[in-house]
Protein backbone atom coordinates (compact mmCIF):
# COMPACT_ATOMS: atom_id res chain seq x y z
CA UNK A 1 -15.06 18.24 11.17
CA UNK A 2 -14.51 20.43 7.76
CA UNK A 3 -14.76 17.87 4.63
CA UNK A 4 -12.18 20.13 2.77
CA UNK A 5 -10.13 18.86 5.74
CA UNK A 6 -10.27 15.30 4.93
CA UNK A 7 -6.73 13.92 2.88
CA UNK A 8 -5.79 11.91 -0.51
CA UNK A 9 -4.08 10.01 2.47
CA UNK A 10 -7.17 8.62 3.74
CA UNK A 11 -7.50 6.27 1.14
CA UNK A 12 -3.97 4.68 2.65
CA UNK A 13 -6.57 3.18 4.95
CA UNK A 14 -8.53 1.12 2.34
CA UNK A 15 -4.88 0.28 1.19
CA UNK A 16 -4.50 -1.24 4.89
CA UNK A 17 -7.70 -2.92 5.18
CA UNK A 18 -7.47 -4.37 1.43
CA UNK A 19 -3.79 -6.14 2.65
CA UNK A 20 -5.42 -7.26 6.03
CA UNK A 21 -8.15 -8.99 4.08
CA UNK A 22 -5.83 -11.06 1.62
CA UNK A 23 -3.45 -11.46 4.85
CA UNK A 24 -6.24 -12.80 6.72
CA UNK A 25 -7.65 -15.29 3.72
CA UNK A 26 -3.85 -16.83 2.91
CA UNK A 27 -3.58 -17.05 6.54
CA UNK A 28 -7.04 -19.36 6.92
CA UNK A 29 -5.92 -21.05 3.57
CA UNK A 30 -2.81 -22.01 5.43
CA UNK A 31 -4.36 -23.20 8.59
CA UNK A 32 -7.12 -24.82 7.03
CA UNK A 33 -9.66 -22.99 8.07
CA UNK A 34 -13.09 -21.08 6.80
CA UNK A 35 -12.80 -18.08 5.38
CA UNK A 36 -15.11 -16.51 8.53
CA UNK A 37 -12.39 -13.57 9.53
CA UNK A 38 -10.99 -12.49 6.19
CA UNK A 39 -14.98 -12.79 4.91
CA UNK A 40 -15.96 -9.73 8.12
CA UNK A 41 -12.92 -8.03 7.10
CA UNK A 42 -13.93 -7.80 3.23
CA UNK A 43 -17.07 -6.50 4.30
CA UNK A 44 -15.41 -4.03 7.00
CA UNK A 45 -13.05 -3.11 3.67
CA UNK A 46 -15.88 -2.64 1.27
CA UNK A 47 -17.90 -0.44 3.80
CA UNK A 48 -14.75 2.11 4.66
CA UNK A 49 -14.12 1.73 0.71
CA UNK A 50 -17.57 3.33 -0.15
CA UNK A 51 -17.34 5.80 2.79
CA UNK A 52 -14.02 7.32 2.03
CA UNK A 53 -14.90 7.52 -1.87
CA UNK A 54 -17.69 9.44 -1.49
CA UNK A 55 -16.60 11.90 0.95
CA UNK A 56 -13.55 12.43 -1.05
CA UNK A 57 -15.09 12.48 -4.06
CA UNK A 58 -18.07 15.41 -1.69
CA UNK A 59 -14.64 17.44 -1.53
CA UNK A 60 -13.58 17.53 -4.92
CA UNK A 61 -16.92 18.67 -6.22
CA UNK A 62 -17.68 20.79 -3.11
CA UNK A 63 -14.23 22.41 -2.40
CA UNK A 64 -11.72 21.97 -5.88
CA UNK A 65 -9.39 24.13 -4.63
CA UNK A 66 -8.46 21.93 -1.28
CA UNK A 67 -7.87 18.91 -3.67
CA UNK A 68 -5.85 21.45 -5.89
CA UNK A 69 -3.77 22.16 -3.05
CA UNK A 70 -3.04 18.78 -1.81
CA UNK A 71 -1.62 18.17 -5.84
CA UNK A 72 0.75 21.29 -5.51
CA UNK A 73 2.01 19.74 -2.41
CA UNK A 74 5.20 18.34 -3.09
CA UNK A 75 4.30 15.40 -0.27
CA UNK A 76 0.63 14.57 -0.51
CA UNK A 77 1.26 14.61 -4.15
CA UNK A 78 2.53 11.25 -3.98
CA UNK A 79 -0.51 9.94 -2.35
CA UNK A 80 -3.08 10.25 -4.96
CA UNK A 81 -1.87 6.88 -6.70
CA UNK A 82 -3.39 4.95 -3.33
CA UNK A 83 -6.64 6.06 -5.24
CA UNK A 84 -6.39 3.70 -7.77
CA UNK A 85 -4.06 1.55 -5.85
CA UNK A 86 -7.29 0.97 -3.53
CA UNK A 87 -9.08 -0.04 -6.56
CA UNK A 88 -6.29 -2.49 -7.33
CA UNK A 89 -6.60 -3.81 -4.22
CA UNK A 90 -10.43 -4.28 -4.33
CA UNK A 91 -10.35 -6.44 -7.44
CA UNK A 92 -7.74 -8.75 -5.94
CA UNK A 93 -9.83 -9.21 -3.09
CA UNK A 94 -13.10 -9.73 -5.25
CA UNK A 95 -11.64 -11.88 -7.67
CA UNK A 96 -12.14 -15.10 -5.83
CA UNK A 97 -16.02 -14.20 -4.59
CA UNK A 98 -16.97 -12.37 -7.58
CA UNK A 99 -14.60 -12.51 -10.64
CA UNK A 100 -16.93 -10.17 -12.87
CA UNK A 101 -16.71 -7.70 -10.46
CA UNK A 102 -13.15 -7.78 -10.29
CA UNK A 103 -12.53 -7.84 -13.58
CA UNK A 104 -14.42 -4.66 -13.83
CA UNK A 105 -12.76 -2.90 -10.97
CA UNK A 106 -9.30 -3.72 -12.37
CA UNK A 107 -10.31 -2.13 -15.89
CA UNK A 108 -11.47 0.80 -14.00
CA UNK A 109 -8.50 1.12 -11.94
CA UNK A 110 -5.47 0.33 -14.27
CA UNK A 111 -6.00 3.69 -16.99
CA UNK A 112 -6.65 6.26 -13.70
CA UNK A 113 -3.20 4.00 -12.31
CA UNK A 114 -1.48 5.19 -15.46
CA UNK A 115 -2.81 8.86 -15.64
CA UNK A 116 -1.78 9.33 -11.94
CA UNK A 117 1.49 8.02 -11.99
CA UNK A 118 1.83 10.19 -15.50
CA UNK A 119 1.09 13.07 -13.65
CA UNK A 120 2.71 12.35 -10.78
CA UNK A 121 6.27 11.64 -12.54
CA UNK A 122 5.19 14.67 -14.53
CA UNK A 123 4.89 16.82 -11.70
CA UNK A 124 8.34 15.31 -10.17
CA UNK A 125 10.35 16.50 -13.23
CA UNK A 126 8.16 19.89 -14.41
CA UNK A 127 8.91 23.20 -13.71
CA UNK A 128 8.37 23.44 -9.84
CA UNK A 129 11.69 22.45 -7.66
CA UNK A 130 12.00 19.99 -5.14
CA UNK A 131 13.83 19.79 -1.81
CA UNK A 132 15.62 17.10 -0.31
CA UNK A 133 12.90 17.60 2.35
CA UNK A 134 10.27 16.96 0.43
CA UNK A 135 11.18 13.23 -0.85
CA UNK A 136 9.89 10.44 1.74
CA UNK A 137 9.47 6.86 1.15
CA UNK A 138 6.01 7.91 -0.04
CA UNK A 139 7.22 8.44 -3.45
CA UNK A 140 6.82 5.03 -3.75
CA UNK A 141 3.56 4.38 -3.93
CA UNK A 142 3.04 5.60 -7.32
CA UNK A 143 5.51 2.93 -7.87
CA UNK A 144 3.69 -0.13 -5.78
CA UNK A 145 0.65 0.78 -7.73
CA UNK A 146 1.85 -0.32 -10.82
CA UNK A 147 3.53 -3.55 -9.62
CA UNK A 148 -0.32 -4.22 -7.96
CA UNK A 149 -1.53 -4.28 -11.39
CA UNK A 150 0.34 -7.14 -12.03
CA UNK A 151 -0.56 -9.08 -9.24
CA UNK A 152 -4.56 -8.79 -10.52
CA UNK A 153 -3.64 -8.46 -14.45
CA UNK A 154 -2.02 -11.98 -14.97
CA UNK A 155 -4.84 -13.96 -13.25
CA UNK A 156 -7.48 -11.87 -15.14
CA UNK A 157 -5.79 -13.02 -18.51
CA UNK A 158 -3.91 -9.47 -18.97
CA UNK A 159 -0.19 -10.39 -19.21
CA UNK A 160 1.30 -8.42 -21.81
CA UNK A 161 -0.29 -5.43 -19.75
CA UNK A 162 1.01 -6.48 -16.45
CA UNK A 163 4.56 -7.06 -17.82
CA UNK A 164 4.60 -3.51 -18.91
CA UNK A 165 3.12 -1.69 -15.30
CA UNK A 166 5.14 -4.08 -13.43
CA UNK A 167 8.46 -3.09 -15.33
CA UNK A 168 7.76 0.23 -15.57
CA UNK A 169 6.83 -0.10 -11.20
CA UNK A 170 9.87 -1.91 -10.51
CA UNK A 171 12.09 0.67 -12.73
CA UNK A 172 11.15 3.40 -10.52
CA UNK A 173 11.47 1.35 -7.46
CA UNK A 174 15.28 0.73 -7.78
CA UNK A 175 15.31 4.90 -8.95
CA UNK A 176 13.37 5.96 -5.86
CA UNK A 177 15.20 3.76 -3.68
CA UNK A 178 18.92 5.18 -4.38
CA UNK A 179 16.96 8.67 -4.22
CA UNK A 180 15.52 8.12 -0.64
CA UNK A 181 18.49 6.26 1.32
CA UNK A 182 20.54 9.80 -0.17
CA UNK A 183 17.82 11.29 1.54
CA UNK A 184 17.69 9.65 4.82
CA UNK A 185 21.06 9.07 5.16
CA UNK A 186 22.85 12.76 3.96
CA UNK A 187 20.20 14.74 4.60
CA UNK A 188 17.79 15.82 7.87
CA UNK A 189 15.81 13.36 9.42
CA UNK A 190 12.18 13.07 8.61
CA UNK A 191 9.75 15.19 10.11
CA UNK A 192 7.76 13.20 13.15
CA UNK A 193 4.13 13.23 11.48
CA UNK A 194 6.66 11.29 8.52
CA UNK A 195 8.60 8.48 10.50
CA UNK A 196 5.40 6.09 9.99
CA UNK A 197 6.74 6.27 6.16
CA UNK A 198 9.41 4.48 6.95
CA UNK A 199 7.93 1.20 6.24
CA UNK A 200 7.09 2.03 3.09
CA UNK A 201 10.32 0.69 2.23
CA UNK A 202 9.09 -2.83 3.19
CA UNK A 203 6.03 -2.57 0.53
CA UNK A 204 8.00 -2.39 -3.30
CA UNK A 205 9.98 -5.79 -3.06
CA UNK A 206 7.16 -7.98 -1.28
CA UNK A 207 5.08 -6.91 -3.72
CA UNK A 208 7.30 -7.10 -6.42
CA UNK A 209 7.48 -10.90 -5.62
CA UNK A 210 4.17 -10.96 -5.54
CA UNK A 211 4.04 -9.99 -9.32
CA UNK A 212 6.74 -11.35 -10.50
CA UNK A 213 5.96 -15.15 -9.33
CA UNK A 214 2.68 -14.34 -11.30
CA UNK A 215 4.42 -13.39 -14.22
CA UNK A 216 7.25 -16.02 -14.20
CA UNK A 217 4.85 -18.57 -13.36
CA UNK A 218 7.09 -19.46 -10.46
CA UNK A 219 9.71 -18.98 -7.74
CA UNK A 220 13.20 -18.20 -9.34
CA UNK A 221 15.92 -16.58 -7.69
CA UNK A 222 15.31 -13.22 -8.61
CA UNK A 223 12.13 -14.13 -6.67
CA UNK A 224 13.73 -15.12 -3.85
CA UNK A 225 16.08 -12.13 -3.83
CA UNK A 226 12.60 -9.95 -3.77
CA UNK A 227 11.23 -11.62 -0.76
CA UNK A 228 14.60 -11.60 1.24
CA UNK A 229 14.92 -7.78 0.43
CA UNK A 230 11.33 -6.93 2.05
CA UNK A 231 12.34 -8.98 4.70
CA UNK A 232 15.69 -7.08 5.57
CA UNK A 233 13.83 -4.03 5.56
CA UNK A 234 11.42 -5.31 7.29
CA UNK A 235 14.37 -5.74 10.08
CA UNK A 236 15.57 -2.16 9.27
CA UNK A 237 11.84 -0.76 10.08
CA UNK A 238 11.82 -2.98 13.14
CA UNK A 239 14.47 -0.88 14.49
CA UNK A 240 12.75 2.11 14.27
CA UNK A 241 9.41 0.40 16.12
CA UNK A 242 10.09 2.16 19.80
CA UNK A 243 10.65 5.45 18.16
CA UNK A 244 7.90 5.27 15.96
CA UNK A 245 5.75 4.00 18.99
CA UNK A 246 5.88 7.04 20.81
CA UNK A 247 4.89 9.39 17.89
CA UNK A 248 1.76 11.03 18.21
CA UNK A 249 -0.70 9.13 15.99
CA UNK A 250 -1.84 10.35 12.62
CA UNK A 251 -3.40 9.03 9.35
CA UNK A 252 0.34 8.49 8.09
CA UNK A 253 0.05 5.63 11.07
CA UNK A 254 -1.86 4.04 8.19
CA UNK A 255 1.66 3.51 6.59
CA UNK A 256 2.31 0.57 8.45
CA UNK A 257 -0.76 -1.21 7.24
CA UNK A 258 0.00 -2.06 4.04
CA UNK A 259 3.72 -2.94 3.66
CA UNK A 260 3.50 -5.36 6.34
CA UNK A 261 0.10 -6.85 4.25
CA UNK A 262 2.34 -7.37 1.61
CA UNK A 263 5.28 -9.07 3.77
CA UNK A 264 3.12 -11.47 4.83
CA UNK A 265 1.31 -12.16 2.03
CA UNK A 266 4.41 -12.85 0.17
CA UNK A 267 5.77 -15.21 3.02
CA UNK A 268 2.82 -17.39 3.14
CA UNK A 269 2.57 -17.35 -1.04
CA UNK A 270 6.25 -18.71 -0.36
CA UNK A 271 5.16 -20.88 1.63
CA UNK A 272 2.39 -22.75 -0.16
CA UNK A 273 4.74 -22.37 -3.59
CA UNK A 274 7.99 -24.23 -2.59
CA UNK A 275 6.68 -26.01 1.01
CA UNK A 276 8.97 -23.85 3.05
CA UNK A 277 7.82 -24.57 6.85
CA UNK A 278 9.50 -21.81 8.25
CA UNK A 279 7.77 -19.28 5.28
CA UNK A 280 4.79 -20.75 6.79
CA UNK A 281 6.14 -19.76 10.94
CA UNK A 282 7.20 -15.97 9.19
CA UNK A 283 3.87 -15.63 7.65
CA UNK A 284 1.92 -16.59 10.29
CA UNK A 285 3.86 -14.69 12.54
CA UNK A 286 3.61 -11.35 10.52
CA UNK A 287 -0.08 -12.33 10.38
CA UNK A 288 -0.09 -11.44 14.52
CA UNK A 289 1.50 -8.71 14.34
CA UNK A 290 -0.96 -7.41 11.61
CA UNK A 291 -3.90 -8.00 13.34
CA UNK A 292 -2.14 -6.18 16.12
CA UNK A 293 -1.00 -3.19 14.00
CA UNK A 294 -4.79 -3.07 12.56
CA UNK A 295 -6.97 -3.52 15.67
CA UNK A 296 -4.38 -0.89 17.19
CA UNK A 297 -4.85 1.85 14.22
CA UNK A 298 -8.76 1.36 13.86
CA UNK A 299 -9.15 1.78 17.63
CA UNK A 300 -7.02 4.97 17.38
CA UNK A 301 -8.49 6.44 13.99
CA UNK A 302 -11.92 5.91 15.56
CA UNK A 303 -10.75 8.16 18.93
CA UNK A 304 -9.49 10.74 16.82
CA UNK A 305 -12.41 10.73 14.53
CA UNK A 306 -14.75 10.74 17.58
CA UNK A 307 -12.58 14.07 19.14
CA UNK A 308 -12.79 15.57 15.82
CA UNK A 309 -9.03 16.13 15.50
CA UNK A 310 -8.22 13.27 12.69
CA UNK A 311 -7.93 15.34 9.82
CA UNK A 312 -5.54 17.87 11.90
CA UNK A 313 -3.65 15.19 13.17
């Protein structure tokens, strides 16, 4: 397996793991129990974390022109946010363990955030044209990763700072989302290797509620008109499940990881914020499925790494 092989999109799996972590730990918190699963899962995170990093770091020092591609490529472009978006991630899984570190990681992560989504929006409106083929529902990460920011700013002290990425985030969300049902509605369907990013659509408004209840200090209505969105297209991507089922898997699999993280995660913060039993049943519920969805794309990453053919998947 060629390292100038390896994808920015790998680091959609820390993005995964990261969501199945904090899934996992609101889960216990709800159920009352130890924090034994989400504490193996951390770990698991952590270890992938460090392993992807360094190999992808390897291939920017070892083959510059590979990462230089991936950046002119009108759809892996997109990806490089999950970069600092894994960072994100990280510190909002560290913060209860170790706060220090989290802190740290979130400093680190929120000015590389800002110069990627710069660049990113920069290279959306420069001088190169796009197609309608080339806009998926992976434009929004660059978007999700500034919303994260709140989600880890406001308990670190940082509001003024999260009020700003998580405007600017949810801005671009309600842009990107008129831009890509024009797409998927008027225009050709998406490629096969691309259907997985469907469910991106689920990940903006669960975890824009996540941020915004942190901001707010509280469950409002916009709120609740947040966490009602994810779950309606949470219904739409449910739809698509048997045709996305029998897709030949591929790192863009990893797209179902997070969005459905962030469901969940906002279902059970419902939950525990207004007393909502049936948040509780939803979150729970989308907790299964997770673990399903996880245990399903780490046994089928690990085949394809095993054969060798995971990077030209």
């Amino acid at each position: 397996m060629r390292l100038e092989a390896m994808p920015v999109t790998m680091f959609t799996v820390v993005m995964g793991l990261c969501g199945f972590t904090l899934a996992l730990r609101a889960g216990e918190a709800a159920m009352g129990m130890a924090h034994l699963a989400s504490g193996a899962a951390h770990v698991l995170t952590l270890a992938v974390f460090v392993a992807v990093g360094l190999a992808y770091a390897a291939k920017a020092v070892r083959h510059p022109g590979a990462v230089a591609a991936e950046w002119a490529h009108p759809v892996s472009l997109a990806f490089f946010p999950a970069i600092s978006i894994a960072l994100l991630l990280l510190a909002i899984v560290t913060m209860g363990p170790a706060p220090g570190i989290a802190r740290v990681l979130w400093l680190v992560a929120v000015p590389v955030q800002l110069l990627l989504t710069l660049a990113v929006v920069s290279g959306w409106i420069g001088s190169r044209a796009f197609a309608h083929g080339h806009l998926t529902p992976a434009w929004f990460i660059p978007a999700v990763g500034n919303v994260i920011v709140a989600v880890a700013g406001v308990p670190l002290g940082h509001v003024e700072v999260s009020w700003f990425f998580a405007s600017v985030g949810l801005i671009f969300w309600v842009v990107l989302l008129t831009l890509v049902m024009n797409r998927l509605i008027f225009h050709d369907p998406l490629p096969g290797r691309l259907q997985p990013t469907l469910v991106i659509l689920i990940a903006p408004p669960a975890v824009g509620y996540l941020a915004w209840v942190a901001l707010v200090g509280g469950v409002d209505p916009f709120a609740r008109v947040l966490l009602n969105g994810a779950y309606f297209f949470a219904l739409v991507v449910a739809v698509q499940v048997p045709r996305l089922l029998r897709l030949p898997f591929s790192l863009a699999h990893w797209a179902l990881s997070f969005p459905l993280a962030a469901v969940t995660l906002a279902s059970l913060a419902h939950a525990e914020a207004t007393g909502s039993g049936g948040h509780r049943v939803i979150g729970l519920a989308l907790l299964v499925v997770l673990a399903g969805v996880i245990a399903g794309l780490i046994w089928r990453t690990g085949a394809a790494l095993r054969r060798g053919v995971l990077f030209g998947a």
